[in-house]
N, C-alpha and C. Protein backbone atom coordinates (compact mmCIF):
# COMPACT_ATOMS: atom_id res chain seq x y z
N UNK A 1 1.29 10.23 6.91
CA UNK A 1 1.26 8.78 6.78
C UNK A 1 2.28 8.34 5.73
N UNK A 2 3.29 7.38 6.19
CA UNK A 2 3.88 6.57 4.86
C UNK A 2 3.85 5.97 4.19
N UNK A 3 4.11 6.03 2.80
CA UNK A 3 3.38 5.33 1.95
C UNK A 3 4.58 4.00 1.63
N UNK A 4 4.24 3.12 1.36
CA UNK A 4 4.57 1.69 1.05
C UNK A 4 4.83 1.00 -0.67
N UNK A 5 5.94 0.23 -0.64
CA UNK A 5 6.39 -0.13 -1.80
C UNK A 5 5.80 -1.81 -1.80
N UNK A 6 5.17 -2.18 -2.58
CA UNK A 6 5.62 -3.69 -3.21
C UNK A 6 6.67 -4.64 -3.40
N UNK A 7 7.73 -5.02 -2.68
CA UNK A 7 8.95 -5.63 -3.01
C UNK A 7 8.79 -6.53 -4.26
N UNK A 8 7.83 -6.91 -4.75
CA UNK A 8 7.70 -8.23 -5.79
C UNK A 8 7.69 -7.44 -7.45
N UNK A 9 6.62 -6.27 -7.54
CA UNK A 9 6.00 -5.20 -8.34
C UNK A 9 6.71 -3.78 -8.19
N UNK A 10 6.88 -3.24 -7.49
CA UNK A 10 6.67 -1.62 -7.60
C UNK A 10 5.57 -0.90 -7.04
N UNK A 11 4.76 -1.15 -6.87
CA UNK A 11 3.33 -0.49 -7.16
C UNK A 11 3.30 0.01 -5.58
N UNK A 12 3.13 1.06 -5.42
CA UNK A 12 3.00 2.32 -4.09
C UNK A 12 1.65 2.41 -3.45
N UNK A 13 1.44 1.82 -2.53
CA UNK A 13 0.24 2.38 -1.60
C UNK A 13 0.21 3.56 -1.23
N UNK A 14 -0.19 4.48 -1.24
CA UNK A 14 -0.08 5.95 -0.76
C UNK A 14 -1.56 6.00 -0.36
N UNK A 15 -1.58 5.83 1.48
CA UNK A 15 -2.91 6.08 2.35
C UNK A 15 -3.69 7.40 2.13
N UNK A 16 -2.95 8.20 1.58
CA UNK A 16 -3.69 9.22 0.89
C UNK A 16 -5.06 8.97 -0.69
N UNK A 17 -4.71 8.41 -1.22
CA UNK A 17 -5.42 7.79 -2.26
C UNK A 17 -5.76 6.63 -2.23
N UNK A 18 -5.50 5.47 -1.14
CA UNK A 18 -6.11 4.56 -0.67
C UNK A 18 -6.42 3.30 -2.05
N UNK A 19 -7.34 2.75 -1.84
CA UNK A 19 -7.32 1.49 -2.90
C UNK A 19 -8.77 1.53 -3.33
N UNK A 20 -9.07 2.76 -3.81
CA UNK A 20 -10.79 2.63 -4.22
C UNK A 20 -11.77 1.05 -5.25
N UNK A 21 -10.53 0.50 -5.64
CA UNK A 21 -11.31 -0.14 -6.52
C UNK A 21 -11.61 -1.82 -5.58
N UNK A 22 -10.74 -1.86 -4.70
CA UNK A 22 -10.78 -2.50 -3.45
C UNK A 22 -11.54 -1.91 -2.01
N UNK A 23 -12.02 -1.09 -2.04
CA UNK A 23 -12.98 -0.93 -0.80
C UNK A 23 -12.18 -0.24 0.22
N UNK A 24 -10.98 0.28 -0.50
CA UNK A 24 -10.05 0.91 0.90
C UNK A 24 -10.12 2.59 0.41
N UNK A 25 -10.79 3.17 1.86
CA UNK A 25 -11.24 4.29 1.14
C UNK A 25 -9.77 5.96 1.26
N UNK A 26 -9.56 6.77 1.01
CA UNK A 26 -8.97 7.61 0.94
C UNK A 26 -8.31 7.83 2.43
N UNK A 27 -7.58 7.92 3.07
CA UNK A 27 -6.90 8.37 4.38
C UNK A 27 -6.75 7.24 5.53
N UNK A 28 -6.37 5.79 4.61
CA UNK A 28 -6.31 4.11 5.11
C UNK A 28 -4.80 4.81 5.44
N UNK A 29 -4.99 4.24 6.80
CA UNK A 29 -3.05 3.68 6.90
C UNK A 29 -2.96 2.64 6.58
N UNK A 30 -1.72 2.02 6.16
CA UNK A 30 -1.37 0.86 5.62
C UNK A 30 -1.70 -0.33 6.84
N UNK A 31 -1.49 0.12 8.04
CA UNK A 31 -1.21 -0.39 8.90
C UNK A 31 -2.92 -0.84 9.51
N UNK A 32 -3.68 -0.89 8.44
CA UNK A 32 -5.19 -0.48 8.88
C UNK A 32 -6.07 -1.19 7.58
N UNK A 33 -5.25 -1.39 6.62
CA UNK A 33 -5.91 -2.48 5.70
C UNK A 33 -5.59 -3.46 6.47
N UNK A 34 -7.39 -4.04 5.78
CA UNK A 34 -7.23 -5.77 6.15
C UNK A 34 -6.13 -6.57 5.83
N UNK A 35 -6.23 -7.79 6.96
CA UNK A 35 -5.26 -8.64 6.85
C UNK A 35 -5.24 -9.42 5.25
N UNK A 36 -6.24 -9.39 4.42
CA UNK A 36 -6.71 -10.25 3.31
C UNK A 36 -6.30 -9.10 2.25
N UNK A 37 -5.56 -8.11 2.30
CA UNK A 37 -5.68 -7.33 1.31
C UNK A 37 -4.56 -7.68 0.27
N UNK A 38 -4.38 -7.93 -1.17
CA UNK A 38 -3.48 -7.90 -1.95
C UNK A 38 -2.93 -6.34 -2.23
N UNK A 39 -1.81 -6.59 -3.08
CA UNK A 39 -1.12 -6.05 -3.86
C UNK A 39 -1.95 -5.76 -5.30
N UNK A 40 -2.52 -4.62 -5.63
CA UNK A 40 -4.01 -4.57 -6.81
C UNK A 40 -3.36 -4.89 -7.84
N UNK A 41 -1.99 -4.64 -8.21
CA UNK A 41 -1.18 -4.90 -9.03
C UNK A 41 -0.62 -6.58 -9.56
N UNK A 42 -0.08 -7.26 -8.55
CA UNK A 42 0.19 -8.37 -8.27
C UNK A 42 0.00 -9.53 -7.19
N UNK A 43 -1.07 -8.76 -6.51
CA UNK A 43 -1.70 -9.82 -5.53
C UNK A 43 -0.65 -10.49 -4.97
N UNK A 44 0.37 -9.78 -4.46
CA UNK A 44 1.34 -9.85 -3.13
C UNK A 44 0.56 -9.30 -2.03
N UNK A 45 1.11 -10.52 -0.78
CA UNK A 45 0.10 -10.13 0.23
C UNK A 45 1.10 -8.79 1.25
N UNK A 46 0.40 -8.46 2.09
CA UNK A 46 0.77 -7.06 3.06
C UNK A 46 2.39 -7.35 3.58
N UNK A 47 3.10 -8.37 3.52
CA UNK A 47 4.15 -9.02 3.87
C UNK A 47 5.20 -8.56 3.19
N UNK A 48 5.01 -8.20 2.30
CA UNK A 48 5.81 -8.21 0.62
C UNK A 48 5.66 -6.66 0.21
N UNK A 49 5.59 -6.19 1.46
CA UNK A 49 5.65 -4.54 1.28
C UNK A 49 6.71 -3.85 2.25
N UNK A 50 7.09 -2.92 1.60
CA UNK A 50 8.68 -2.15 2.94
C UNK A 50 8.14 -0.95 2.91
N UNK A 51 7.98 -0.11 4.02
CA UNK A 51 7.79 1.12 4.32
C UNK A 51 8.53 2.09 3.47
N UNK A 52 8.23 3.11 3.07
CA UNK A 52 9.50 4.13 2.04
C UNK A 52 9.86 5.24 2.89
N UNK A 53 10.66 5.65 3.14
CA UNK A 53 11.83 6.78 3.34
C UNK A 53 10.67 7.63 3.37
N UNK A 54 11.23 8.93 4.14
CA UNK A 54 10.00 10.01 3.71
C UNK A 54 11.19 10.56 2.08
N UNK A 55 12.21 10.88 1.95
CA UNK A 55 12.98 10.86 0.78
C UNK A 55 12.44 10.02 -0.54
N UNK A 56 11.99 8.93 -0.07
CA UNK A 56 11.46 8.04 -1.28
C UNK A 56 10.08 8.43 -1.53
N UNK A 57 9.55 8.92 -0.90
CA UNK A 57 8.23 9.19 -1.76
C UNK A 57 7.63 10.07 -2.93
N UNK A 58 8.47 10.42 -3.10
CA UNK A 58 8.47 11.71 -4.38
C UNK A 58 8.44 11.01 -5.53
């Protein structure tokens, strides 16, 4: 699964570790959070995110 950048923040979704403190549990594709979900960081909505490279995820 690929993990996802914040364009506004930085801050990395990685569906592997998911968004526990938000209700999104461990092995979420991005593509599989709710439509209502922020950015935990900056409450940018799902729009305001770019897919990363498999290169970029390191």
């Amino acid at each position: 699964m690929s993990k996802w950048r914040c364009t506004l923040c930085g801050y990395i979704y990685d569906p592997d570790e998911g968004d526990p403190d938000n209700n999104v549990s461990p092995g979420t594709p991005f593509e599989d959070l709710p439509e209502d979900w922020v950015c935990p960081d900056c409450g940018a909505s799902k729009e305001d995110f770019e897919e990363l490279d498999v290169d970029e995820e390191e």
